[in-house]
C-alpha atoms as a PDB file:
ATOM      1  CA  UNK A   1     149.753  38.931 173.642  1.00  0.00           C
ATOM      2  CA  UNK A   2     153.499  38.664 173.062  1.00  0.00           C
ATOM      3  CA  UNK A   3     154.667  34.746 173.406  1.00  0.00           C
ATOM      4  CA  UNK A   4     156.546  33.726 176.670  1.00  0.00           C
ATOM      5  CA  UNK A   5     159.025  31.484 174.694  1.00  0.00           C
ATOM      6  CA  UNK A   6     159.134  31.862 171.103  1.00  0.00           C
ATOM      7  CA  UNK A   7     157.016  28.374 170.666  1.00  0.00           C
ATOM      8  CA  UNK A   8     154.517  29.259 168.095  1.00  0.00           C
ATOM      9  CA  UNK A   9     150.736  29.805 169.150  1.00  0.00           C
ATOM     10  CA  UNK A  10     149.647  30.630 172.534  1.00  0.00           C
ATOM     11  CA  UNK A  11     146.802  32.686 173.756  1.00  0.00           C
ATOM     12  CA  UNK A  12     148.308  34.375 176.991  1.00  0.00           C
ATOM     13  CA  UNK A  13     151.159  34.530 178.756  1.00  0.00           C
ATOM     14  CA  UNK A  14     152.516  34.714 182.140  1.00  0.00           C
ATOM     15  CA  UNK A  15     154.839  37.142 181.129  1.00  0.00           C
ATOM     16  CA  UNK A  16     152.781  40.160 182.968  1.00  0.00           C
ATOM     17  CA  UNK A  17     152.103  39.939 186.569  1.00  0.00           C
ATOM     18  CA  UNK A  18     148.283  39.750 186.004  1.00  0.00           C
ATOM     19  CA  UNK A  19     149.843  36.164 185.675  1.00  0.00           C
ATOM     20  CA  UNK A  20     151.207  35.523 189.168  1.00  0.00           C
ATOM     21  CA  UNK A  21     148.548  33.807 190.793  1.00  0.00           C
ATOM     22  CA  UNK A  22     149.708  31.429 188.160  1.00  0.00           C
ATOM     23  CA  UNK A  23     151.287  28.450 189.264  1.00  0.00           C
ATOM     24  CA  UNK A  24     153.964  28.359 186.772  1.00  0.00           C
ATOM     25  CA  UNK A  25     154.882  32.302 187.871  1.00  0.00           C
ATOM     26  CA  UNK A  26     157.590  30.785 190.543  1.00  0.00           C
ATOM     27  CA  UNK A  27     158.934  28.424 188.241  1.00  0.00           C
ATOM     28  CA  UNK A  28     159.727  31.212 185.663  1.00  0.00           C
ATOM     29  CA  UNK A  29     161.295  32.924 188.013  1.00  0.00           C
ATOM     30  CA  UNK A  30     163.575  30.077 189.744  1.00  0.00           C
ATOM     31  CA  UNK A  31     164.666  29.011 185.729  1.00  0.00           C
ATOM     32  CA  UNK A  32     165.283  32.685 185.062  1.00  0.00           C
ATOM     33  CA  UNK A  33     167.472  33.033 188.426  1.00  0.00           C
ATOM     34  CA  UNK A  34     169.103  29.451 188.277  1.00  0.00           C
ATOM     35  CA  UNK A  35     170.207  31.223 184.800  1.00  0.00           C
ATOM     36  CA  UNK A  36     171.712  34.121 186.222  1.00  0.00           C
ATOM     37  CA  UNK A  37     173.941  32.198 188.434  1.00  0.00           C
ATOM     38  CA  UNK A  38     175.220  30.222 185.732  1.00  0.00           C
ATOM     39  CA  UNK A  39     173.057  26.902 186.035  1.00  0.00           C
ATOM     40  CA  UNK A  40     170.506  27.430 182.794  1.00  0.00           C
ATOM     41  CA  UNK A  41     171.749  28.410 179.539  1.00  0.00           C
ATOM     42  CA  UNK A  42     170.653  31.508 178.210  1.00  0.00           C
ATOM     43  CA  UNK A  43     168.910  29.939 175.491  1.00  0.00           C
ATOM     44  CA  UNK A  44     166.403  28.353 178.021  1.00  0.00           C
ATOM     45  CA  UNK A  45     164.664  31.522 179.245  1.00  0.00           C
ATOM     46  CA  UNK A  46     161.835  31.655 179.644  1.00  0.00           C
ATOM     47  CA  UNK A  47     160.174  28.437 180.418  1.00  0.00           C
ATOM     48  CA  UNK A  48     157.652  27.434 178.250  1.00  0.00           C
ATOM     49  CA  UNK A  49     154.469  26.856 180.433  1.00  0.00           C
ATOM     50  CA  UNK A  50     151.322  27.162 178.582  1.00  0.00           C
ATOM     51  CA  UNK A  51     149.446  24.519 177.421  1.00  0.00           C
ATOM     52  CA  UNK A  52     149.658  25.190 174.095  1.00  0.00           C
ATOM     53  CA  UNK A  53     153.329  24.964 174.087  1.00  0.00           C
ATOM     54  CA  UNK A  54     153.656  21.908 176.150  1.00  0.00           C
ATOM     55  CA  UNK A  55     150.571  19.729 175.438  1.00  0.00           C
ATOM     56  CA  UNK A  56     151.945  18.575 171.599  1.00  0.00           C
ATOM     57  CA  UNK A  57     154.870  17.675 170.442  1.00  0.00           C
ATOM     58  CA  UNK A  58     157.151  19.923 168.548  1.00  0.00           C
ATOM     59  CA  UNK A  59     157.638  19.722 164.752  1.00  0.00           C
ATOM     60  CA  UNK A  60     160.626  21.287 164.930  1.00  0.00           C
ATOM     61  CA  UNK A  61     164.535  20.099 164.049  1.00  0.00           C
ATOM     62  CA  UNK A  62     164.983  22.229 167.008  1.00  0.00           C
ATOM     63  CA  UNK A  63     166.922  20.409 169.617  1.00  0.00           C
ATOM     64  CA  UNK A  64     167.171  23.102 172.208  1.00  0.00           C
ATOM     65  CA  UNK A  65     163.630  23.790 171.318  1.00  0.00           C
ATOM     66  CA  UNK A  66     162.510  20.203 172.249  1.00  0.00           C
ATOM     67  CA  UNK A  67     164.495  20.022 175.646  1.00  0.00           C
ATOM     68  CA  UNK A  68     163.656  22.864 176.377  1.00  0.00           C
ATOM     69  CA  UNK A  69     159.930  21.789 176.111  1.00  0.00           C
ATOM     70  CA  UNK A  70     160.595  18.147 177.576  1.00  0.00           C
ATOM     71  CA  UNK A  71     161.705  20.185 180.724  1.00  0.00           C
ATOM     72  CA  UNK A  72     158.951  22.224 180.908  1.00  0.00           C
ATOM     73  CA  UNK A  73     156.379  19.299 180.319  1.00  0.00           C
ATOM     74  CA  UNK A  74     158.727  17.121 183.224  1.00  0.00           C
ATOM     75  CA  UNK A  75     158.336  20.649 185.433  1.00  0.00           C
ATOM     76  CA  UNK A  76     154.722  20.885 185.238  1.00  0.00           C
ATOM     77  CA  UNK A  77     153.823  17.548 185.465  1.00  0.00           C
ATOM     78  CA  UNK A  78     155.159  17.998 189.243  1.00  0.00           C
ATOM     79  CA  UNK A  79     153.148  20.756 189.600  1.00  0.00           C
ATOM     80  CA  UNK A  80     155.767  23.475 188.848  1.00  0.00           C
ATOM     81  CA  UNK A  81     157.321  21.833 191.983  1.00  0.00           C
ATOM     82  CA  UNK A  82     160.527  24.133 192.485  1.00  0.00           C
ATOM     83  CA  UNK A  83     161.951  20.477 193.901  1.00  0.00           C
ATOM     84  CA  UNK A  84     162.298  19.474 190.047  1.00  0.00           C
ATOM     85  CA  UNK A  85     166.006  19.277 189.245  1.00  0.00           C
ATOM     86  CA  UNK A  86     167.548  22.436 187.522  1.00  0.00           C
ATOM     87  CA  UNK A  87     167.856  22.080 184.227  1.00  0.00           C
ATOM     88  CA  UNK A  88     171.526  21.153 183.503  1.00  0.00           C
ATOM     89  CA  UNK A  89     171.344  18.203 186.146  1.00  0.00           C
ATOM     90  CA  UNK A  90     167.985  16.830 184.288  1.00  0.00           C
ATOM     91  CA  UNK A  91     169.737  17.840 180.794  1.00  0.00           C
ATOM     92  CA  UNK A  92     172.462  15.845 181.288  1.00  0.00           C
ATOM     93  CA  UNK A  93     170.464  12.980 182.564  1.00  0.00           C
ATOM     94  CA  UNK A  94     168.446  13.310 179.865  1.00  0.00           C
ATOM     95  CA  UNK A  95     171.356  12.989 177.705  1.00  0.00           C
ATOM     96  CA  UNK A  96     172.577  10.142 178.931  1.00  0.00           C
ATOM     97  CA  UNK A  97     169.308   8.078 178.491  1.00  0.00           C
ATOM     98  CA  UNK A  98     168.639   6.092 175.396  1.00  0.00           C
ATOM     99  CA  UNK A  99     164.748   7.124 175.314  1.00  0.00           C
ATOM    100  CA  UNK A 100     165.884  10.763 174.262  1.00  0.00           C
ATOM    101  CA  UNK A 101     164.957  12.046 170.811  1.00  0.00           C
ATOM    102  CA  UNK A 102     167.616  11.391 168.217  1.00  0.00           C
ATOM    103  CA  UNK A 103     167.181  15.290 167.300  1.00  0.00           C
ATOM    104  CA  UNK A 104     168.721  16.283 170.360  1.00  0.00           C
ATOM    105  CA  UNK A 105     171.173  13.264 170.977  1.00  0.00           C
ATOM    106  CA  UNK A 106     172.964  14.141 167.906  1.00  0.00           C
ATOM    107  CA  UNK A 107     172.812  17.894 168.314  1.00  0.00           C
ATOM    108  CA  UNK A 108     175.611  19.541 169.719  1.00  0.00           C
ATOM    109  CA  UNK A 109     174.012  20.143 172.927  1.00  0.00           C
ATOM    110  CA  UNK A 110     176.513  16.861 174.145  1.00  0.00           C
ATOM    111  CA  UNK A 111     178.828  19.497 174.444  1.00  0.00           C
ATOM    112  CA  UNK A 112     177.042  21.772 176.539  1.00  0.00           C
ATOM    113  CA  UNK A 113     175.273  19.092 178.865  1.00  0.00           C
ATOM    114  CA  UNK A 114     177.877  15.783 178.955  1.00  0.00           C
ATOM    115  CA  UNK A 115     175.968  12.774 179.377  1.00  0.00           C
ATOM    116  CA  UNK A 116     175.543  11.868 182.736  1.00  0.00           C
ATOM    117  CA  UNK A 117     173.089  10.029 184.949  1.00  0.00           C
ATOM    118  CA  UNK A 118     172.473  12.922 188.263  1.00  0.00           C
ATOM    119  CA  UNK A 119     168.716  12.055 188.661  1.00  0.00           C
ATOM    120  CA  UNK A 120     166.537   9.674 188.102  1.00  0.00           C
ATOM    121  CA  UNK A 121     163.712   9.790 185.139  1.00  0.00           C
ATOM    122  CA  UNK A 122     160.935   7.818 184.356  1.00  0.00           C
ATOM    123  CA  UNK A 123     162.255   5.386 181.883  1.00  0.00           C
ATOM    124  CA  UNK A 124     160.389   3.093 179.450  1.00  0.00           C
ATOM    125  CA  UNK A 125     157.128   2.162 179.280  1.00  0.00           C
ATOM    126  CA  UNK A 126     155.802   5.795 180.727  1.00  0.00           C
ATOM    127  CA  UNK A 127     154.286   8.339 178.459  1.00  0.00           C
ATOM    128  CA  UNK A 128     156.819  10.620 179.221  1.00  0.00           C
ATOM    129  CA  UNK A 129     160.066   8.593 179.710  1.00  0.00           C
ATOM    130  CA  UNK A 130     162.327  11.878 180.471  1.00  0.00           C
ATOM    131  CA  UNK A 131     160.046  13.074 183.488  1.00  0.00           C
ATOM    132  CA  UNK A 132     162.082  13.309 186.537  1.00  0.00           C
ATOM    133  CA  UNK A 133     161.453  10.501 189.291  1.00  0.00           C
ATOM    134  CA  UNK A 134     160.754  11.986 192.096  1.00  0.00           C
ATOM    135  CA  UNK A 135     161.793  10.223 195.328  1.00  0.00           C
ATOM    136  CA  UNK A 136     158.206  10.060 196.589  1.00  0.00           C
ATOM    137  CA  UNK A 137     157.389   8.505 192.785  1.00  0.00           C
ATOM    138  CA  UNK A 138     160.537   5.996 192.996  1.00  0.00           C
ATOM    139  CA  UNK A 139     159.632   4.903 196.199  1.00  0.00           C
ATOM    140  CA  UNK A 140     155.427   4.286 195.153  1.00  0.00           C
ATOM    141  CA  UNK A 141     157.294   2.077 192.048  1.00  0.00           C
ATOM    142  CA  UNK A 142     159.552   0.164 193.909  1.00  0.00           C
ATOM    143  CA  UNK A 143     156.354  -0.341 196.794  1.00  0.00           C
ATOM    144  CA  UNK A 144     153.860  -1.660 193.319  1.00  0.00           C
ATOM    145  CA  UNK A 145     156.812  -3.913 191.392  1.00  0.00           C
ATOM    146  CA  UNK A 146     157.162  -5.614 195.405  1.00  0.00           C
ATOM    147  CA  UNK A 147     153.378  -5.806 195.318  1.00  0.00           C
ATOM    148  CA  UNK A 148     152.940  -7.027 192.136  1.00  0.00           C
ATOM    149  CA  UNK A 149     156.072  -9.889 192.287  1.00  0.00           C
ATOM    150  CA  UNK A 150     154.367 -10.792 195.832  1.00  0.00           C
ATOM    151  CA  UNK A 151     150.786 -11.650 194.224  1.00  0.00           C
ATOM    152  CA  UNK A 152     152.488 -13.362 191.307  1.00  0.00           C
ATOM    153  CA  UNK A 153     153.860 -15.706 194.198  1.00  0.00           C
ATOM    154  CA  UNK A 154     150.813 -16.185 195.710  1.00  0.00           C
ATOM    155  CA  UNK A 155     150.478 -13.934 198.245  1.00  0.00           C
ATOM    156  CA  UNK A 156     147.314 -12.383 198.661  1.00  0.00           C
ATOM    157  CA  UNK A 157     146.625  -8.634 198.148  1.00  0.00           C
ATOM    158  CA  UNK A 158     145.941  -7.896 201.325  1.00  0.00           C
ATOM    159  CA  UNK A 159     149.071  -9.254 202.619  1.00  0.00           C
ATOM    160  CA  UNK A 160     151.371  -8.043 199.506  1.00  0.00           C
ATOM    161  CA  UNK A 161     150.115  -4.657 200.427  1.00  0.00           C
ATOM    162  CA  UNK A 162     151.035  -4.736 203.994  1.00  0.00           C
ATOM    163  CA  UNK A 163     154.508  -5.997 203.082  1.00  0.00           C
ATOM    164  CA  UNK A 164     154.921  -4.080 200.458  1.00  0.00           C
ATOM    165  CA  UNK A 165     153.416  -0.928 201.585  1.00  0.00           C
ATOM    166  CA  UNK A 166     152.179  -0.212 198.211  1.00  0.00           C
ATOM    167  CA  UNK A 167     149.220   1.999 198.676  1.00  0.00           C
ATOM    168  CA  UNK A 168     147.209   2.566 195.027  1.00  0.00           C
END
C-alpha cells in the first residue's frame, strides 16, 4: 500500500475508503479542509495516523516532520477528537513552550507559526508534554493537585474528594 504521509514503514493506510470506518478517517479530512481554508500548511497533509508512524519517535532532522507527528500523536491521543485545536493554534503553542524539541525550535518554522501560548498543553512531567489540555483534562488536574494539597494538610480522602471533586 502507498504511505498516507511519507513517514517511512506502514502496513495500510487510510488513504482508500475501505478505511472510513476508521476513526482517524474524519480527522484526515478536517486537517485536509482546515488546509484548504488557509489554517494548515500544505506541508501537513495528510495526517499521519497509523501506528507505525506515531508510536516511535522520529530519527529524523526533520522539523516539520516531527510536528507534524507530535500533532498527530496529541490528535489521537484524544481520540481523533475533531475538538483538538487546528494545527497552527497548537503549533504556535507548541512553539512557545520550552519542552519542544530543539530540532524544531531552531528550524525556521518560528516564522511560519510565531510563538504564542493559544491553548493549553500538557507540560512537564507527562509523557507527552505537547499534548493539548483539554478543558475536561485541566479541570480533572486542577480537581487532583486540590486533592492532593488537601490530604497533605490533613484532610482525609474522603473529605478532600468531596471538596475537591476530584474523582480518580
Amino acid at each position: 500500500m502507498r504511505p498516507s504521509s511519507g513517514f517511512p514503514f506502514m502496513r495500510g493506510t487510510v488513504n482508500d475508503s475501505t478505511s472510513s470506518d476508521c476513526g482517524a478517517w474524519p480527522a484526515l479530512h478536517w486537517l485536509r479542509s482546515s488546509g484548504t481554508k488557509g489554517r494548515a500548511p500544505a506541508w501537513s497533509q495528510p495526517l499521519p495516523v497509523h501506528c507505525d508512524e506515531l508510536n516511535y519517535r522520529l530519527d529524523t532532522t526533520s522539523a516539520r516532520k516531527l510536528l507534524l507527528q507530535e500533532f498527530g500523536r496529541s490528535v489521537r491521543h484524544h481520540e481523533w477528537n475533531l475538538r483538538h485545536p487546528p494545527f497552527p493554534d497548537w503549533a504556535r503553542t507548541v512553539m512557545a513552550c520550552k519542552f519542544t524539541s530543539e530540532i524544531i525550535l531552531r528550524s525556521d518554522l518560528e516564522e511560519e507559526f510565531p510563538p504564542k501560548k493559544i491553548v493549553e498543553l500538557w507540560g512537564p512531567g507527562k509523557t507527552d508534554p505537547l499534548h493539548w489540555l483539554s478543558p475536561e483534562e485541566a479541570a480533572q488536574d486542577k480537581a487532583f493537585w486540590e486533592f492532593r494539597r488537601l490530604c497533605d494538610n490533613g484532610v482525609s480522602p474522603e473529605d478532600a474528594r468531596r471538596i475537591s471533586g476530584f474523582r480518580p
